[in-house]
Protein backbone atom coordinates (compact mmCIF):
# COMPACT_ATOMS: atom_id res chain seq x y z
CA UNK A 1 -85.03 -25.20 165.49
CA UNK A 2 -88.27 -27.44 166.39
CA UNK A 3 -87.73 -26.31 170.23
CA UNK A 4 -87.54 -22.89 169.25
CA UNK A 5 -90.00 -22.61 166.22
CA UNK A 6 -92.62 -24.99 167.32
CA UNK A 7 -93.28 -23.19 170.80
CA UNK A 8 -94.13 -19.44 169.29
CA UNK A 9 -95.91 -17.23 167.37
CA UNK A 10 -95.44 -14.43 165.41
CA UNK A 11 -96.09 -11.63 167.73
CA UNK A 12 -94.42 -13.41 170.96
CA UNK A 13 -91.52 -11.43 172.67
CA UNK A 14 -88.69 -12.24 174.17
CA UNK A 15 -88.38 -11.33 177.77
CA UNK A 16 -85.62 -8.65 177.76
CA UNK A 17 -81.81 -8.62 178.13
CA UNK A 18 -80.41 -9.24 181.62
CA UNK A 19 -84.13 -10.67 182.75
CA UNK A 20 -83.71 -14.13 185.08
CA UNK A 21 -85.42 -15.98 182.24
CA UNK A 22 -82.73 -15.04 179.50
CA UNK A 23 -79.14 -15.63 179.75
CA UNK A 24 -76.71 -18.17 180.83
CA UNK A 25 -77.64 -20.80 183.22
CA UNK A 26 -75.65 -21.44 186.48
CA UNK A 27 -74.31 -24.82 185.48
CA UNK A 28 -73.74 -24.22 182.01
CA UNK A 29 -75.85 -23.57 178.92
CA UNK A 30 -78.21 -20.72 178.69
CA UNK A 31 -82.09 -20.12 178.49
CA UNK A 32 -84.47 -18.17 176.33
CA UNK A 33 -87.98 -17.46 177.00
CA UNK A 34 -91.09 -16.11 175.08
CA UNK A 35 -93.95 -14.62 175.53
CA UNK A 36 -97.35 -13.40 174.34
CA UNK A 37 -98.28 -10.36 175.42
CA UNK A 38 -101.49 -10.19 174.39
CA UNK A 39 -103.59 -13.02 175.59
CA UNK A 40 -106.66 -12.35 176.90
CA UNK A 41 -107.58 -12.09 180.73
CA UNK A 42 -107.24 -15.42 182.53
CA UNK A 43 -104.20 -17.15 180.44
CA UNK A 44 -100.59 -16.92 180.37
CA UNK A 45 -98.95 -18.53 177.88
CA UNK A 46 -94.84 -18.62 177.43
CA UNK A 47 -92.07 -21.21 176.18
CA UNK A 48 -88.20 -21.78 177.43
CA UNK A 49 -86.10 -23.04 175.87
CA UNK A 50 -83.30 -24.42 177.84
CA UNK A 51 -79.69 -25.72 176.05
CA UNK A 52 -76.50 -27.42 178.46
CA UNK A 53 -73.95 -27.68 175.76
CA UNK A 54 -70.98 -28.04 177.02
CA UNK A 55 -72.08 -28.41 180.61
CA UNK A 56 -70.09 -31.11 182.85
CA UNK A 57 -72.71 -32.05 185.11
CA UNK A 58 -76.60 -32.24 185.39
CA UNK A 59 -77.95 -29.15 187.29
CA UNK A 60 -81.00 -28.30 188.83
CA UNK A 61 -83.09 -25.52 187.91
CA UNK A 62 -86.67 -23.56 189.30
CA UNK A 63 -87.82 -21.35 186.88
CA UNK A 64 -90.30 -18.60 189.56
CA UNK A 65 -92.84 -16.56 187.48
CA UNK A 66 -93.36 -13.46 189.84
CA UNK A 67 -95.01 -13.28 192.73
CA UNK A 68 -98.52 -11.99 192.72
CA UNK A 69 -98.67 -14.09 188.85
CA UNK A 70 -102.20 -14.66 188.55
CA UNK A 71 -103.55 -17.48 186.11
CA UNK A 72 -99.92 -19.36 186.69
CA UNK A 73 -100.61 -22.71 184.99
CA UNK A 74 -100.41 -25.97 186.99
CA UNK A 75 -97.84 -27.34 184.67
CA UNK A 76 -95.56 -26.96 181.86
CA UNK A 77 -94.93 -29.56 178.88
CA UNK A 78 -91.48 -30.56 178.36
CA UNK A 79 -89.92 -31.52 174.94
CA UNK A 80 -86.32 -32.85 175.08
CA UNK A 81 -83.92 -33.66 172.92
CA UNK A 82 -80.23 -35.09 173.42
CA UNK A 83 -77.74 -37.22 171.37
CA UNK A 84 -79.69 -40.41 171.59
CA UNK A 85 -83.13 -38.86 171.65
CA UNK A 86 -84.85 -36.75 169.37
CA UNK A 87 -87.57 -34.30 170.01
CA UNK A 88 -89.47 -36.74 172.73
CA UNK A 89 -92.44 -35.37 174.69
CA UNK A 90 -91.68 -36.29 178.23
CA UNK A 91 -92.83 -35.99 181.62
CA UNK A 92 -94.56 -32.23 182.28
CA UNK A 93 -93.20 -30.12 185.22
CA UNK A 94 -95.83 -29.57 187.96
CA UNK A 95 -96.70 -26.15 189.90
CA UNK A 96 -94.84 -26.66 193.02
CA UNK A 97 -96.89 -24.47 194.71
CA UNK A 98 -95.71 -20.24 194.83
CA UNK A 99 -95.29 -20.48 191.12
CA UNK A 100 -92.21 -22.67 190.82
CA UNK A 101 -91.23 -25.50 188.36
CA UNK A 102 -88.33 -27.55 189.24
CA UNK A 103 -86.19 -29.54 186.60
CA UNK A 104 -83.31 -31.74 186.57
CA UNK A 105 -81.25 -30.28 182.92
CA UNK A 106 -79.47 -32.96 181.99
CA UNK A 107 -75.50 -32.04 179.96
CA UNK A 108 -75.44 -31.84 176.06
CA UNK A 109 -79.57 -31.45 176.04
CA UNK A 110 -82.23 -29.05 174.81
CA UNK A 111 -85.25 -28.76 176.56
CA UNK A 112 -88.62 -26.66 175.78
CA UNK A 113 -90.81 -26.04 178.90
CA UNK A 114 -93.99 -24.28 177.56
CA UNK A 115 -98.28 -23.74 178.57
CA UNK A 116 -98.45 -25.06 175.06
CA UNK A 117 -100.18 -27.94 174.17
CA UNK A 118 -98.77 -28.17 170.38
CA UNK A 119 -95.80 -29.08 168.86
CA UNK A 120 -93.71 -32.17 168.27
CA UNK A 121 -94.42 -34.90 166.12
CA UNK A 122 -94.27 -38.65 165.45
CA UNK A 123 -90.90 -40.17 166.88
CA UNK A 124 -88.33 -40.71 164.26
CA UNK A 125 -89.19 -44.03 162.12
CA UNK A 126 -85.47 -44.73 162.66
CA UNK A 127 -83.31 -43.93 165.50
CA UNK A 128 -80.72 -41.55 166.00
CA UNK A 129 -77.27 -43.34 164.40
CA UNK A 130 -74.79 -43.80 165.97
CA UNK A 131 -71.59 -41.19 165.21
CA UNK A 132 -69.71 -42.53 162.64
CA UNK A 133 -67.04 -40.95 159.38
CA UNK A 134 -68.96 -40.10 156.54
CA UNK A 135 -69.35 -42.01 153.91
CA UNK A 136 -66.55 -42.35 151.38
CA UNK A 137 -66.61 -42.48 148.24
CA UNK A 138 -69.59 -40.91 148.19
CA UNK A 139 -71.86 -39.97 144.99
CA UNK A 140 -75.26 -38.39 144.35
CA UNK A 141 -77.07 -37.82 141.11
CA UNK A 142 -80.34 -36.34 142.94
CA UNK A 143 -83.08 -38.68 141.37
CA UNK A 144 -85.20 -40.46 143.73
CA UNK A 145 -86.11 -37.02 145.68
CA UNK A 146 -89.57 -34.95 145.27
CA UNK A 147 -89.06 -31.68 143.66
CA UNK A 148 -88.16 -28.60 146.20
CA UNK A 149 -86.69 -31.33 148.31
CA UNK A 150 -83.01 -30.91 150.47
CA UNK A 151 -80.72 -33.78 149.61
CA UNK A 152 -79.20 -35.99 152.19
CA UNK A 153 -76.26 -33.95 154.01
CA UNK A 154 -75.51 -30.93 151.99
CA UNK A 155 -75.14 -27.78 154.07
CA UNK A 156 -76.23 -24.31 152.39
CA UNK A 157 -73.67 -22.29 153.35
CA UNK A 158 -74.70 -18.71 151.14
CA UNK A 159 -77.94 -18.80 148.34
CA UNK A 160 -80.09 -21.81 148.65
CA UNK A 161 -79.94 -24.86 146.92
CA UNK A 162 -82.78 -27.89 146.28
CA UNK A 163 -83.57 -31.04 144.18
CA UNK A 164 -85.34 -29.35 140.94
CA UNK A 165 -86.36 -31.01 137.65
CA UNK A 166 -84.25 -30.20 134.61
CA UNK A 167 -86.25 -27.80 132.16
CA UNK A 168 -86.25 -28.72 128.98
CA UNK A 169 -83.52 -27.85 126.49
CA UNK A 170 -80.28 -28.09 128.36
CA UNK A 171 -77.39 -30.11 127.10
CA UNK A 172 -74.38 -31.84 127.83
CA UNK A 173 -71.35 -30.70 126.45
CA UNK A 174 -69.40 -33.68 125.16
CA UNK A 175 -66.61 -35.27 127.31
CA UNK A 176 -64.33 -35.98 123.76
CA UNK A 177 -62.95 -32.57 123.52
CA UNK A 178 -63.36 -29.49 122.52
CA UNK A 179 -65.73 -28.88 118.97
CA UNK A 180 -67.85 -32.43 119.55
CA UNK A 181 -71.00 -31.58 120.00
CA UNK A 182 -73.21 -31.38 122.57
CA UNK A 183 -75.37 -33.69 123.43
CA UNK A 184 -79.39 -33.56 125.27
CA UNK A 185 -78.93 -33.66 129.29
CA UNK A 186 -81.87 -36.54 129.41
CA UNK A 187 -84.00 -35.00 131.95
CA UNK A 188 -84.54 -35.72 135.31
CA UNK A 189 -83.54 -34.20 138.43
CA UNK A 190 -80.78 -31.58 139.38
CA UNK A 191 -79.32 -29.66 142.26
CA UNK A 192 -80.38 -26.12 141.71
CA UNK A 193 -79.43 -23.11 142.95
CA UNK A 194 -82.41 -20.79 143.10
CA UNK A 195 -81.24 -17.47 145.03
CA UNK A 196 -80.33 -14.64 142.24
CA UNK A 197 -80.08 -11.58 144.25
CA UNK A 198 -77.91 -10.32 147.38
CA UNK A 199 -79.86 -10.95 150.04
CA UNK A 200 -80.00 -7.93 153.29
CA UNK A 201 -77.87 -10.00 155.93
CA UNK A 202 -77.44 -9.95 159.38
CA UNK A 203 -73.42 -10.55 159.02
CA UNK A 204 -71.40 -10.98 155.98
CA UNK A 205 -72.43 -13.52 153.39
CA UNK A 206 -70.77 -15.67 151.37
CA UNK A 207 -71.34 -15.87 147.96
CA UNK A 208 -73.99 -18.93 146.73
CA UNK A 209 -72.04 -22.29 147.85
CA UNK A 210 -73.00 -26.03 150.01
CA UNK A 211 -70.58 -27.82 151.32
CA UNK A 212 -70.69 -31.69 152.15
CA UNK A 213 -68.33 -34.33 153.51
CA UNK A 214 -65.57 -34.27 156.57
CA UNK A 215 -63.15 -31.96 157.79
CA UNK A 216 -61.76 -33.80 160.11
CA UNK A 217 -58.30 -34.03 160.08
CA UNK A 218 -57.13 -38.54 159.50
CA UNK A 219 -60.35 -38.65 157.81
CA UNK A 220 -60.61 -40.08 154.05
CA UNK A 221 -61.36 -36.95 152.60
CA UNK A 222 -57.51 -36.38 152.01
CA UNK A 223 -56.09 -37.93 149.20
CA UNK A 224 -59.50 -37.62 146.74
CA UNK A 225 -61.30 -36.77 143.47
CA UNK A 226 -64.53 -34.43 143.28
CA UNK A 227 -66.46 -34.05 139.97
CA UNK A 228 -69.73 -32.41 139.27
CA UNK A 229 -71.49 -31.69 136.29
CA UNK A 230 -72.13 -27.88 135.83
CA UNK A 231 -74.52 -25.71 133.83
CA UNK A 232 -75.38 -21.68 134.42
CA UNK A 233 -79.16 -20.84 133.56
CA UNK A 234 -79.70 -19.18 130.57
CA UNK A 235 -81.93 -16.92 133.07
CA UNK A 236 -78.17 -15.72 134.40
CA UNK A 237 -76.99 -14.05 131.35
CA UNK A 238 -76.83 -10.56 132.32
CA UNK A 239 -79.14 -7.84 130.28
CA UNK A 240 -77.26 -5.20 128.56
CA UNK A 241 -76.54 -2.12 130.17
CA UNK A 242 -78.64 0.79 129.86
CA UNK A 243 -77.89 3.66 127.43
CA UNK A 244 -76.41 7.07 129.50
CA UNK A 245 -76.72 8.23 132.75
CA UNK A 246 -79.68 8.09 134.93
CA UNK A 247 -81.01 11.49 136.29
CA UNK A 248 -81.82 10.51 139.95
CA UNK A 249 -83.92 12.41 142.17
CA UNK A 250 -82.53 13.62 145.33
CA UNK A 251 -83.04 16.16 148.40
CA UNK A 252 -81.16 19.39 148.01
CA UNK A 253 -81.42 22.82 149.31
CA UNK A 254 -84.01 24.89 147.60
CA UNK A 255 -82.11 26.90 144.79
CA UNK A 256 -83.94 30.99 144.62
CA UNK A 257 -84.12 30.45 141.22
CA UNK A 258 -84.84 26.58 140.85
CA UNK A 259 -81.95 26.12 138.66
CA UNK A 260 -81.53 22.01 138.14
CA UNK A 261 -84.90 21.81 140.09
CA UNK A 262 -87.67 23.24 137.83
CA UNK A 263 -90.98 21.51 136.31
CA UNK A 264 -93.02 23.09 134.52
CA UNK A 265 -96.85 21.06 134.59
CA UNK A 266 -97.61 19.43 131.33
CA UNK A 267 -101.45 19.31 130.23
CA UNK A 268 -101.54 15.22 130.73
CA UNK A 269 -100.34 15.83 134.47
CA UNK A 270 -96.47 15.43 133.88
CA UNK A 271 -94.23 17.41 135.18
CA UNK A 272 -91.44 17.91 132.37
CA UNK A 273 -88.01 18.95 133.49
CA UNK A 274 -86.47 22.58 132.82
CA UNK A 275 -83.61 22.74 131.20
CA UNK A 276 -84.00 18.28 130.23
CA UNK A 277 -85.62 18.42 126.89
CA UNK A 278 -88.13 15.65 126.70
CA UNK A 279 -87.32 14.33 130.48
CA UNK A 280 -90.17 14.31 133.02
CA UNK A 281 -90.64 13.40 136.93
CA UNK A 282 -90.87 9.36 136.73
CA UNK A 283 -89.39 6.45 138.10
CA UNK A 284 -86.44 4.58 137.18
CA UNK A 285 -86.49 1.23 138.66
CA UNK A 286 -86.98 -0.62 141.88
CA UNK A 287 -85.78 0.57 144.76
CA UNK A 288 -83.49 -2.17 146.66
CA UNK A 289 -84.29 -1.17 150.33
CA UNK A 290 -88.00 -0.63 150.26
CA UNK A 291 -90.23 -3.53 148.77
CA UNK A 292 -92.65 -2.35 146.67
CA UNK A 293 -90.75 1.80 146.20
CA UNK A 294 -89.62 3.08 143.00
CA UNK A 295 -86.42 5.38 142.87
CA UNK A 296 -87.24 8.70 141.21
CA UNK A 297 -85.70 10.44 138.42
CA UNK A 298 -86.04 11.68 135.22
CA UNK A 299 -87.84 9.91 132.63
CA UNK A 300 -89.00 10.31 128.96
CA UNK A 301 -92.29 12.11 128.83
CA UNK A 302 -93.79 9.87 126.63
CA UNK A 303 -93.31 6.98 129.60
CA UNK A 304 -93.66 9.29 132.29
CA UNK A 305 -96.83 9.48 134.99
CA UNK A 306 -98.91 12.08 135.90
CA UNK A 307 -98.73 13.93 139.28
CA UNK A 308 -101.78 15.67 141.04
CA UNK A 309 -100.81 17.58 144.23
CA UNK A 310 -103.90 16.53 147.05
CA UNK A 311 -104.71 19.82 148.68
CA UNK A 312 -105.88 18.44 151.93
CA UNK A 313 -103.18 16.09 152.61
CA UNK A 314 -100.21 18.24 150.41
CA UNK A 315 -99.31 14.62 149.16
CA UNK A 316 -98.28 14.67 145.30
CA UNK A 317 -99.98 11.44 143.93
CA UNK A 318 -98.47 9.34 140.79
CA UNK A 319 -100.79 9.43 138.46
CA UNK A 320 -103.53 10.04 140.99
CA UNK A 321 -103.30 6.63 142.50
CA UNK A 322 -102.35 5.07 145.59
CA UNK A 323 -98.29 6.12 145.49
CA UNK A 324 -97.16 9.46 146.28
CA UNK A 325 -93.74 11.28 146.12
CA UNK A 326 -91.41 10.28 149.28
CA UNK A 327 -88.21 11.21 150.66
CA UNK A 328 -86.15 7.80 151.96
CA UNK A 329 -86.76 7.10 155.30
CA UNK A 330 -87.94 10.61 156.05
CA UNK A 331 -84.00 12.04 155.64
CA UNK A 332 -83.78 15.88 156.38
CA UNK A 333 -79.78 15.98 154.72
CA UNK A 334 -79.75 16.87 151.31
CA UNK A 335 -78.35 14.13 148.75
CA UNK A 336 -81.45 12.14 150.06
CA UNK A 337 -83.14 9.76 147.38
CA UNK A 338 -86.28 10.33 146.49
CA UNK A 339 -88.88 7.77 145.58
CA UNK A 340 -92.43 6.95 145.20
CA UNK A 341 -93.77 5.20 147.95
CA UNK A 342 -97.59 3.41 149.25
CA UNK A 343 -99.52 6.95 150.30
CA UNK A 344 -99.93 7.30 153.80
CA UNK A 345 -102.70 8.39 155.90
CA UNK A 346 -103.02 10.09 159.16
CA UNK A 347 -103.98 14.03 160.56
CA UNK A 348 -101.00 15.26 159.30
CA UNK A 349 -99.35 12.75 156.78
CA UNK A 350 -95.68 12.04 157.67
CA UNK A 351 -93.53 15.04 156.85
CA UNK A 352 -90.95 13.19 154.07
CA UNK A 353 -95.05 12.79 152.09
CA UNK A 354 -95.81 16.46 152.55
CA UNK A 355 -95.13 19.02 149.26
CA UNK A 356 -95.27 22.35 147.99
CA UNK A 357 -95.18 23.79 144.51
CA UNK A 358 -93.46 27.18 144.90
CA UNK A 359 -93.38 29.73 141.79
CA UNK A 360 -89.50 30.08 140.54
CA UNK A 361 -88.17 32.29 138.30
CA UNK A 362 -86.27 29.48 135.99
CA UNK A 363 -88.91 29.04 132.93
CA UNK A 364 -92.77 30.65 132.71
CA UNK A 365 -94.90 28.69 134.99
CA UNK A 366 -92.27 26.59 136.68
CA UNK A 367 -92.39 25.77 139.71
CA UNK A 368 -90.23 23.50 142.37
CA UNK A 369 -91.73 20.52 144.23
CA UNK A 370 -90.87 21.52 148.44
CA UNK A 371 -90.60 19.38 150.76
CA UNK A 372 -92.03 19.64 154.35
CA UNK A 373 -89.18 18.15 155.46
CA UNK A 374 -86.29 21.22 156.74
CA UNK A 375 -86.76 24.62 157.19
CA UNK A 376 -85.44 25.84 155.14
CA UNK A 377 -87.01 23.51 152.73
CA UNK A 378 -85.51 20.53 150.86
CA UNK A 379 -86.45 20.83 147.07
CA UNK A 380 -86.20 18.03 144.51
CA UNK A 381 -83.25 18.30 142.70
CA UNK A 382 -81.58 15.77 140.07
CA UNK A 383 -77.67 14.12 139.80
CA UNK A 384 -76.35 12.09 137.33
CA UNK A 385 -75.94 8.40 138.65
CA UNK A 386 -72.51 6.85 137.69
CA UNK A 387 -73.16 3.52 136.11
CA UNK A 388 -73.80 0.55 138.74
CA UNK A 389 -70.90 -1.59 139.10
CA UNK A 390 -71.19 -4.19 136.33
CA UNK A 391 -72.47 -7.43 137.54
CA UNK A 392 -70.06 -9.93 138.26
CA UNK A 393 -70.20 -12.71 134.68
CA UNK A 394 -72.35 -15.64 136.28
CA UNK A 395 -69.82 -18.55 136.97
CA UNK A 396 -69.85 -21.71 138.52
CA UNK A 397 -67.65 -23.71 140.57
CA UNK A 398 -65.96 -26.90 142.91
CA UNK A 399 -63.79 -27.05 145.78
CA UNK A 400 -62.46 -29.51 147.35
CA UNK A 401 -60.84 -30.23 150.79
CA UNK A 402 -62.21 -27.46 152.90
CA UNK A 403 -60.65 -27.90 156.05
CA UNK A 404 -61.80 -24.98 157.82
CA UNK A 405 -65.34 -23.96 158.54
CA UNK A 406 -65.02 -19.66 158.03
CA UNK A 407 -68.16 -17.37 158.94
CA UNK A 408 -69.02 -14.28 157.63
CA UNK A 409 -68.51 -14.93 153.72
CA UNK A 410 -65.03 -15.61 152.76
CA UNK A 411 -64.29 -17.47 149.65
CA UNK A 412 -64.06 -21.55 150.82
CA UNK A 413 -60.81 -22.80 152.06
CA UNK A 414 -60.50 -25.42 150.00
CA UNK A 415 -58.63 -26.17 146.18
CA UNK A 416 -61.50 -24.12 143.94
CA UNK A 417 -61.85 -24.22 140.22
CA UNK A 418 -64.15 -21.19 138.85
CA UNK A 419 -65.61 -20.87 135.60
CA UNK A 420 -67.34 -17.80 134.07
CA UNK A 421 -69.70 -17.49 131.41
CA UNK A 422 -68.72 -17.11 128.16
CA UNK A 423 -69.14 -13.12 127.22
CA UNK A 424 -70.58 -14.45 123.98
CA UNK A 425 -70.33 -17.28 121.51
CA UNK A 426 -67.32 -17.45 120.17
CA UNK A 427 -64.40 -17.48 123.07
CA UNK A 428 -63.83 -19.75 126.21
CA UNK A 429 -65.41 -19.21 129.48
CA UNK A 430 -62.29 -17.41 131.84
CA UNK A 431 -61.30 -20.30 135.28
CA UNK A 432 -59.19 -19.91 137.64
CA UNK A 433 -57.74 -22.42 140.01
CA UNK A 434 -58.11 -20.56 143.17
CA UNK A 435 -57.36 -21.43 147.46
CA UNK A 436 -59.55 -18.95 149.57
CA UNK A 437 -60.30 -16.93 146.29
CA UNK A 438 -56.44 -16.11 145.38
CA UNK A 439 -56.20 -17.68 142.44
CA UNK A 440 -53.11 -20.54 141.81
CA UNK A 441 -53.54 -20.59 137.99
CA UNK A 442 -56.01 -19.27 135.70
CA UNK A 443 -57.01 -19.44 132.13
CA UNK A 444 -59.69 -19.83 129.47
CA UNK A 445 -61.40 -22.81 128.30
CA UNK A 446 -60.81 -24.01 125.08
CA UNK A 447 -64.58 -23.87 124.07
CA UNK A 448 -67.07 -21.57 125.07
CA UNK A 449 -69.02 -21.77 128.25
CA UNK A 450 -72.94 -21.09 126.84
CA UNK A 451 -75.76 -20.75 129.35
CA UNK A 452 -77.95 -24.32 129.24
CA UNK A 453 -74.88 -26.89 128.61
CA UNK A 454 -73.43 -28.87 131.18
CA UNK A 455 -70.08 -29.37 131.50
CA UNK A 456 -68.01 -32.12 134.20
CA UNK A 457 -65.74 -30.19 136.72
CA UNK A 458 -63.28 -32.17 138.35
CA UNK A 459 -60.91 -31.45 141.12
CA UNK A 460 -58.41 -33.50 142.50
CA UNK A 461 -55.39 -33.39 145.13
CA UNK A 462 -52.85 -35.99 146.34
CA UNK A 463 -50.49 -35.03 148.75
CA UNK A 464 -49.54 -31.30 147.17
CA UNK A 465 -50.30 -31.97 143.60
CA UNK A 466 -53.80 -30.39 142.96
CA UNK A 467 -55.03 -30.78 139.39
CA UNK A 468 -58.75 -29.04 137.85
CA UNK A 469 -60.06 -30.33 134.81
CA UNK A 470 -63.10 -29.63 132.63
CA UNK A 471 -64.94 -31.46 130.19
CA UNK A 472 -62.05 -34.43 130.97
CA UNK A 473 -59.20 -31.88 129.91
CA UNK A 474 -57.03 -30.32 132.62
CA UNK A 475 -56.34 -27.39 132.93
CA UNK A 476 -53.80 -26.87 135.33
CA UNK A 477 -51.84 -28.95 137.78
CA UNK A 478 -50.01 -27.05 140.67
CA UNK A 479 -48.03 -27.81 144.09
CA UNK A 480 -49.56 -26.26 146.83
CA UNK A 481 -49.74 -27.28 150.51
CA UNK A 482 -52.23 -24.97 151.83
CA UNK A 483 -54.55 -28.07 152.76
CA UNK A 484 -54.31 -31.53 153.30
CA UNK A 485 -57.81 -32.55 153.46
CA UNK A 486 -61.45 -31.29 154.15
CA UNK A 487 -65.08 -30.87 152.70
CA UNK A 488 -65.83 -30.51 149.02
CA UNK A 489 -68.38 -28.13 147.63
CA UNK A 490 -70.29 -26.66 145.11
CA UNK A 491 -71.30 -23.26 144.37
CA UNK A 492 -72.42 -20.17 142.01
CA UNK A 493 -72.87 -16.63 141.52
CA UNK A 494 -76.09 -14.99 142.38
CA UNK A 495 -77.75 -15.97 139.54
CA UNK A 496 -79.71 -19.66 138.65
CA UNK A 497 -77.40 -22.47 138.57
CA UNK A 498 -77.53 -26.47 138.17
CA UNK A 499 -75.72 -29.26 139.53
CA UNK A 500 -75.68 -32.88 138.57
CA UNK A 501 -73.62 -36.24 139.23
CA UNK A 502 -71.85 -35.26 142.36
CA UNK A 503 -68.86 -37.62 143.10
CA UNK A 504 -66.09 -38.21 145.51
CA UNK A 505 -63.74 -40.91 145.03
């Protein structure tokens, strides 16, 4: 990442695909290179970044900016970094004369060649080590790390996860059975898991979940035992749902009449909703695409904004600030959601920001808002939204002998046990015993599962016979020869989570 990251800037380019300075390289490996394309008159800067990973032989390479180049520098600075050596400045490559620098890329290396003068650091205060098995048993109770810290050789896999102090308040739930009580958690540090929304990916993505340890097949992470302590944040439990449906405001073709799209204007600068008794044009929440947009809809008057329709710009302004009314990303097919969005500016404003009121016929003074969108015109119209699938109850859980590394956001491979939240008080938290999320046994725990309380998960497998227990009482034992050894890991929901006392054995 340093030979990329360290050798850029926001605005730099790549060059673009099929270009001599970005694809594979003739030996093996393959080459990237950067640019800035706006520096002034009389510099050039660029980086490459050159890899040979899985190349069988050193190769020799000339890297030719084009002729007529002016301002071609007289040498480029070369990082390098292989399995012995990390990140090293070496030896720069000199201006051969015609624009060309020459290099010798060494197999199973990385190599930046850049007109910048940055980057790098101190070498390592210890050396690269040697390869060797992991460590086994292993254990980690995360003290001994600064806060926001990563801990030694976890691997993020989904969410993100880093040494945090314990807040206040949380508790351990006692290890004697079921009705002892709980006991204070003592402080300190935790592993927490601090992602509590889907993120926008580029593929797939797994679920919240870092994996540690060895997949490699004769290694001791076969025959073992994980435990972890365990505790959802109270910040997880999930808010009740709101009371009926949610009017949303949408594109749709212009009805003669304005039947299901008629406002009539309120004296406070509301728009109230014909034939919606106490409803007015508002906003009903965040929208998820658009930082900073609002999804429209109908709201109760009392709550609702004002509206003022600019006459210059034909922009209808919330409550005569700096948001107006907006169709999502400027779509012409009706059905499109409409939101309120940061004003634009600009001789005219964007079309999917433009609005008429047009007289209809559906109540005195009503009119319908147009948009300058289609022709014939879009109009704001309203649909019921069905309720949003109901958030999945925050849960926890540990796997155990992963043996197979799977992009794109499949359950783990490994012997999982899952525990949900309680849904309240009074009833156990619903586990399952689960390999690559179909489940082997499942159940609920004797006592509840509150948000705050930690509680020790253990998972363990000898030969077939895979056993999950919780709070030192098992909960299921099973036969199953879907893996013989592999990683462990621990994981959540989209929501906070908090783990303690990791241990392999």
């Amino acid at each position: 990442m340093a030979h990329h990251t360290q050798f850029a800037e926001p605005g730099w380019v790549h060059l673009p695909r099929g270009a001599p300075g970005l694809g594979p390289l003739p030996g093996g490996g393959a080459v990237v290179t950067r640019f800035n394309p706006r520096t002034p008159a009389g510099e050039l800067e660029f980086s490459i970044v050159a890899h040979t990973a899985g190349a069988a032989n050193a190769q020799g390479v000339t890297f030719v900016l084009p002729a007529g180049t002016h301002f071609a520098p007289s040498a480029l600075n070369v990082w390098f970094t292989n399995e012995t050596t990390a990140f090293a400045r070496v030896a720069p490559v000199v201006n051969a004369g015609d624009n060309r620098y020459s290099i010798v890329l060494e197999p199973n290396a990385m190599y930046t060649l850049t007109t910048r003068g940055g980057g790098g650091g101190p070498a390592p205060a210890n050396p690269v080590p040697p390869s060797a098995p992991f460590p086994f048993p292993y254990a980690d109770d995360f003290e001994g790390y600064a806060a926001g810290a990563y801990p030694r050789y976890f691997c993020d896999e989904g969410g993100a996860f880093v040494v945090a102090p314990l807040p206040a308040g949380f508790t351990r739930a006692a290890q004697a059975g079921p009705g002892a009580p709980a006991a204070p958690a003592g402080g300190g540090n935790a592993y927490f898991q601090l992602v509590t929304k889907v993120p926008i990916v580029w593929e797939k993505n797994p679920d919240p979940y870092t994996l540690i340890g060895d997949f490699n097949k004769g290694s001791q992470w076969s025959n073992y035992t994980a435990s972890v302590d365990v505790a959802i944040d109270p910040s997880a439990i999930p808010p009740s749902p709101p009371g009926g449906p949610v009017q949303a405001a949408v594109t749709a073709r212009c009805a003669p009449a304005g039947a299901g799209q008629a406002f009539v204007p309120a004296p406070g600068g509301q728009l109230a909703a014909v034939g919606a008794p106490g409803q007015c044009l508002g906003t009903t929440g965040a929208n998820d695409l658009y930082p900073g947009a609002d999804d429209v809809g109908l709201q109760a008057c009392a709550a609702a904004p004002a509206w003022a329709l600019d006459a210059a710009t034909r922009q209808l302004r919330m409550g005569g600030g700096d948001r107006c009314l907006d169709v999502l990303s400027a779509n012409a097919s009706a059905g499109a959601r409409v939101i309120a969005f940061a004003c634009k500016g600009g001789a005219p404003v964007d079309a999917n920001q433009r609005w008429a009121l047009a007289g209809v016929s559906a109540a005195p003074g009503a009119v319908a808002l147009q948009s300058a969108l289609d022709a014939p015109p879009l109009c704001v119209g309203f649909k019921p939204l069905p309720p949003g699938p109901e958030a999945a109850q925050p849960y926890v859980f540990l796997s155990m002998r992963i043996g197979v590394y799977e992009r794109n956001g499949p359950p783990p491979s490994g012997y999982t046990l899952r525990v949900a939240l309680s849904e309240n008080a009074t009833v156990g938290g619903a586990w399952a015993l689960q390999f690559a999320g179909a489940s082997l046994a499942q159940g609920v725990t004797a006592a509840p599962v509150l948000a705050g309380v930690f509680h020790r998960a253990t998972v363990s497998a000898k030969g077939g016979a895979v056993t999950a227990s919780w709070d030192g009482q098992v909960l299921a034992s099973v036969t199953d020869d879907k893996s013989g050894y592999g990683m462990a890991a621990v994981g959540s929901g989209w929501h906070a989570a908090w783990f303690d006392n990791f241990e392999v054995a």
